[in-house]
C-alpha atoms as a PDB file:
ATOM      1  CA  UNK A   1     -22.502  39.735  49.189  1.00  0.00           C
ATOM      2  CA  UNK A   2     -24.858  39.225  46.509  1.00  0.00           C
ATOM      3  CA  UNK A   3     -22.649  40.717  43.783  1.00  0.00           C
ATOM      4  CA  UNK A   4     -20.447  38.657  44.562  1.00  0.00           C
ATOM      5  CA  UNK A   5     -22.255  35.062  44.566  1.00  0.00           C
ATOM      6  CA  UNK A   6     -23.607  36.526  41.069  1.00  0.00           C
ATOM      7  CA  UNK A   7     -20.015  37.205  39.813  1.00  0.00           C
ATOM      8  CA  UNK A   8     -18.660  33.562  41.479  1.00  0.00           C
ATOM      9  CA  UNK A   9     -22.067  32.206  39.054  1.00  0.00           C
ATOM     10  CA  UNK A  10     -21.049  34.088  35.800  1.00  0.00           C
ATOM     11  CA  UNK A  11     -18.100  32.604  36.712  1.00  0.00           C
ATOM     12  CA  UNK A  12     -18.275  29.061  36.618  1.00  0.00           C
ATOM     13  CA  UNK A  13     -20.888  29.289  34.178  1.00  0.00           C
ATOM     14  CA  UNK A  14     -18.234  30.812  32.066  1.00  0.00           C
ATOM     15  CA  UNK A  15     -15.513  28.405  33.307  1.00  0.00           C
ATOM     16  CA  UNK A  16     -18.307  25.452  32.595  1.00  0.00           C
ATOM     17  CA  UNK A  17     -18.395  26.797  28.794  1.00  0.00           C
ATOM     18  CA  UNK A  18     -15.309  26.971  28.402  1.00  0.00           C
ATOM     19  CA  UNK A  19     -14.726  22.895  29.210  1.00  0.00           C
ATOM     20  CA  UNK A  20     -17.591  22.115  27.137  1.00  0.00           C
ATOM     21  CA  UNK A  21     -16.223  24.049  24.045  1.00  0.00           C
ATOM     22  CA  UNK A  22     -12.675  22.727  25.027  1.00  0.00           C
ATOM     23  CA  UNK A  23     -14.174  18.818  25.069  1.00  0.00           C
ATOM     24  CA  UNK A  24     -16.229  19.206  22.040  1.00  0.00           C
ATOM     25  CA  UNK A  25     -13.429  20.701  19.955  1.00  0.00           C
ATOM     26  CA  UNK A  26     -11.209  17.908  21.319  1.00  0.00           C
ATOM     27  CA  UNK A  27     -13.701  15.649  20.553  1.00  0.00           C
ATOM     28  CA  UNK A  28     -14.865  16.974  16.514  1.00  0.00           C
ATOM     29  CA  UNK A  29     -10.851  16.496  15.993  1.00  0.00           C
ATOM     30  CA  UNK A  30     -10.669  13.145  17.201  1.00  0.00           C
ATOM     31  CA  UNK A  31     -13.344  12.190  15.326  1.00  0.00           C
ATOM     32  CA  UNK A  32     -11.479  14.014  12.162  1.00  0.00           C
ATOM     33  CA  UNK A  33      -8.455  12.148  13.061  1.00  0.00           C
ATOM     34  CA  UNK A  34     -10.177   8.552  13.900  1.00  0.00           C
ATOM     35  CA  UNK A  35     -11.986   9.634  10.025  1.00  0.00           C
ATOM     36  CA  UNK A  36      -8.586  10.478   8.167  1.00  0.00           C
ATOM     37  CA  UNK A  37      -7.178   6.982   9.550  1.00  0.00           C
ATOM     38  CA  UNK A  38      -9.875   4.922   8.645  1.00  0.00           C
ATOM     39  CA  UNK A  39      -9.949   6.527   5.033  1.00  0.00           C
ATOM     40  CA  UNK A  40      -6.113   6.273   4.587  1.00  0.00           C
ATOM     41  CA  UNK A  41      -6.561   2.184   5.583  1.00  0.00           C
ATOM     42  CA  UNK A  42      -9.178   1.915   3.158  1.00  0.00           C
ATOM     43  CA  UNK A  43      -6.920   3.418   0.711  1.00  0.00           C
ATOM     44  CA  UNK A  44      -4.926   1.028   1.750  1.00  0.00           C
ATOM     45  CA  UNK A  45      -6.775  -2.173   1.624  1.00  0.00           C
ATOM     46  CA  UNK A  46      -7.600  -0.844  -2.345  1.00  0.00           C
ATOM     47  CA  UNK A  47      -4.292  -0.308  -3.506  1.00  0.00           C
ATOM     48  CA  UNK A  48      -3.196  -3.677  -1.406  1.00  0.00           C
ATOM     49  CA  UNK A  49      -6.361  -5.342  -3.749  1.00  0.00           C
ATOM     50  CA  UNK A  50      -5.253  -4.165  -7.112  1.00  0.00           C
ATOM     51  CA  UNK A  51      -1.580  -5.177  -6.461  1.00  0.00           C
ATOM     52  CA  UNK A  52      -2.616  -8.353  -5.737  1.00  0.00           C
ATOM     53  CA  UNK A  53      -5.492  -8.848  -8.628  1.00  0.00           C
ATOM     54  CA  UNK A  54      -2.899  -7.863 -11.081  1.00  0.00           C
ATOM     55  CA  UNK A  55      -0.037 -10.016  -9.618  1.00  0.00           C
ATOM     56  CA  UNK A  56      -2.905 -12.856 -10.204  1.00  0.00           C
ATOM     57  CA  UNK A  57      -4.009 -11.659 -14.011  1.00  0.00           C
ATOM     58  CA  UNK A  58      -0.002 -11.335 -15.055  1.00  0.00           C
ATOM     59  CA  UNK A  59       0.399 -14.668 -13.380  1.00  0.00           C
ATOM     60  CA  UNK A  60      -2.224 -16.227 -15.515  1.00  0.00           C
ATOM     61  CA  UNK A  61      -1.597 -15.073 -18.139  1.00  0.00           C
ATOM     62  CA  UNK A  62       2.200 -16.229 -17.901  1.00  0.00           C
ATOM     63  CA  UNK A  63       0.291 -19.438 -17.239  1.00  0.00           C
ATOM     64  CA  UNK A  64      -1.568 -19.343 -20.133  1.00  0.00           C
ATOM     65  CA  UNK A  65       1.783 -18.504 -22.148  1.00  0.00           C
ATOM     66  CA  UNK A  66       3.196 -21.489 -21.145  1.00  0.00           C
ATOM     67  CA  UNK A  67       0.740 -23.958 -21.784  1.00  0.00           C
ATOM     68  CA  UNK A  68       0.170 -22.413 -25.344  1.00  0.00           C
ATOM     69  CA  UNK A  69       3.865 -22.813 -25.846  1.00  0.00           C
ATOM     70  CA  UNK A  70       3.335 -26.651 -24.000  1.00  0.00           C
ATOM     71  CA  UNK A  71       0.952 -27.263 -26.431  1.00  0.00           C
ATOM     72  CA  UNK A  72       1.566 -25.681 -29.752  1.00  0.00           C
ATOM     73  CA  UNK A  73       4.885 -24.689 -30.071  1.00  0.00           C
ATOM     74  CA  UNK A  74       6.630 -28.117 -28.872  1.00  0.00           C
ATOM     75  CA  UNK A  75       4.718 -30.081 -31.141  1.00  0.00           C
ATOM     76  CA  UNK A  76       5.425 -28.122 -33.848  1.00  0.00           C
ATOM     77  CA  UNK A  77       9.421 -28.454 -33.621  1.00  0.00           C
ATOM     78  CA  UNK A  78       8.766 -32.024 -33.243  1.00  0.00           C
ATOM     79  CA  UNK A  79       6.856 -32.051 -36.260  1.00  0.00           C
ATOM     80  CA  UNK A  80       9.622 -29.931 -37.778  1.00  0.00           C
ATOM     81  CA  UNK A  81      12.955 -31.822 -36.102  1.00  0.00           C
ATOM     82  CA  UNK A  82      10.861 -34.988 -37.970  1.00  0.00           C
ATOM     83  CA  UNK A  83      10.491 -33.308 -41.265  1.00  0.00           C
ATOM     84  CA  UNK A  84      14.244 -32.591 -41.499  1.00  0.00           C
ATOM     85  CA  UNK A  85      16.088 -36.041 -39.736  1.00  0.00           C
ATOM     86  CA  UNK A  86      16.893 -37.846 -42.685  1.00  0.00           C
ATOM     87  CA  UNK A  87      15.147 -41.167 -43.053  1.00  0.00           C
ATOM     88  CA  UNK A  88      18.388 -43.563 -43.335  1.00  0.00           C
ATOM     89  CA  UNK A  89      18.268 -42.585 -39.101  1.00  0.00           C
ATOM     90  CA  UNK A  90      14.792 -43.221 -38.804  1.00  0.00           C
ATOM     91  CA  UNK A  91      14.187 -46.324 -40.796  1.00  0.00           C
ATOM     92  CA  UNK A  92      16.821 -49.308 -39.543  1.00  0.00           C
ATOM     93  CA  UNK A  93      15.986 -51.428 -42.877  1.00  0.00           C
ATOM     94  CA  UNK A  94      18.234 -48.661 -45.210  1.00  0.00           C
ATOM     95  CA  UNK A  95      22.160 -48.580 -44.791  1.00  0.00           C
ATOM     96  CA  UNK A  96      23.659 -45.676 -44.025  1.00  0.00           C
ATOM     97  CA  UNK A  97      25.171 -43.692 -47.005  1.00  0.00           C
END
């Protein structure tokens, strides 16, 4: 009888073991898993930054384009378009040729 009680023990000791290896394993590759996510959403959340900060710095600078061409640019086919209208079109005091 007592061989046997000690085998049942060794037993579920062994049985015991076994769950607790089984649950920590389980447990070290959830934690893997639950790590790999959280990494790949950082990732994530970097590459979803940069997209956006360069969207913004190509978007100001097509800003900046334009308002160099507003300000520049226009005036200076005015000044041109002025240079070359003859002044019989300009002036209403001299008759046309």
């Amino acid at each position: 009888m007592h061989a046997r009680t000690r085998y049942l023990g060794t037993y579920a000791q062994g049985l015991i073991l076994t769950v607790i290896i089984i649950t920590a394993i389980i447990i070290i590759t959830a934690i893997i898993i639950t790590a790999i996510i959280i990494t790949a959403i950082i990732i994530t959340a970097i590459i979803i930054t940069a997209i956006i900060i360069t969207a913004i710095i190509i978007t100001a600078i097509i800003i900046i384009i334009i308002i160099i061409i507003i300000l520049i640019v226009i005036p200076a086919l005015d000044r041109v378009r002025q240079h070359n209208v003859p002044t019989y079109l300009t002036s209403p005091k001299s008759p046309p040729p």
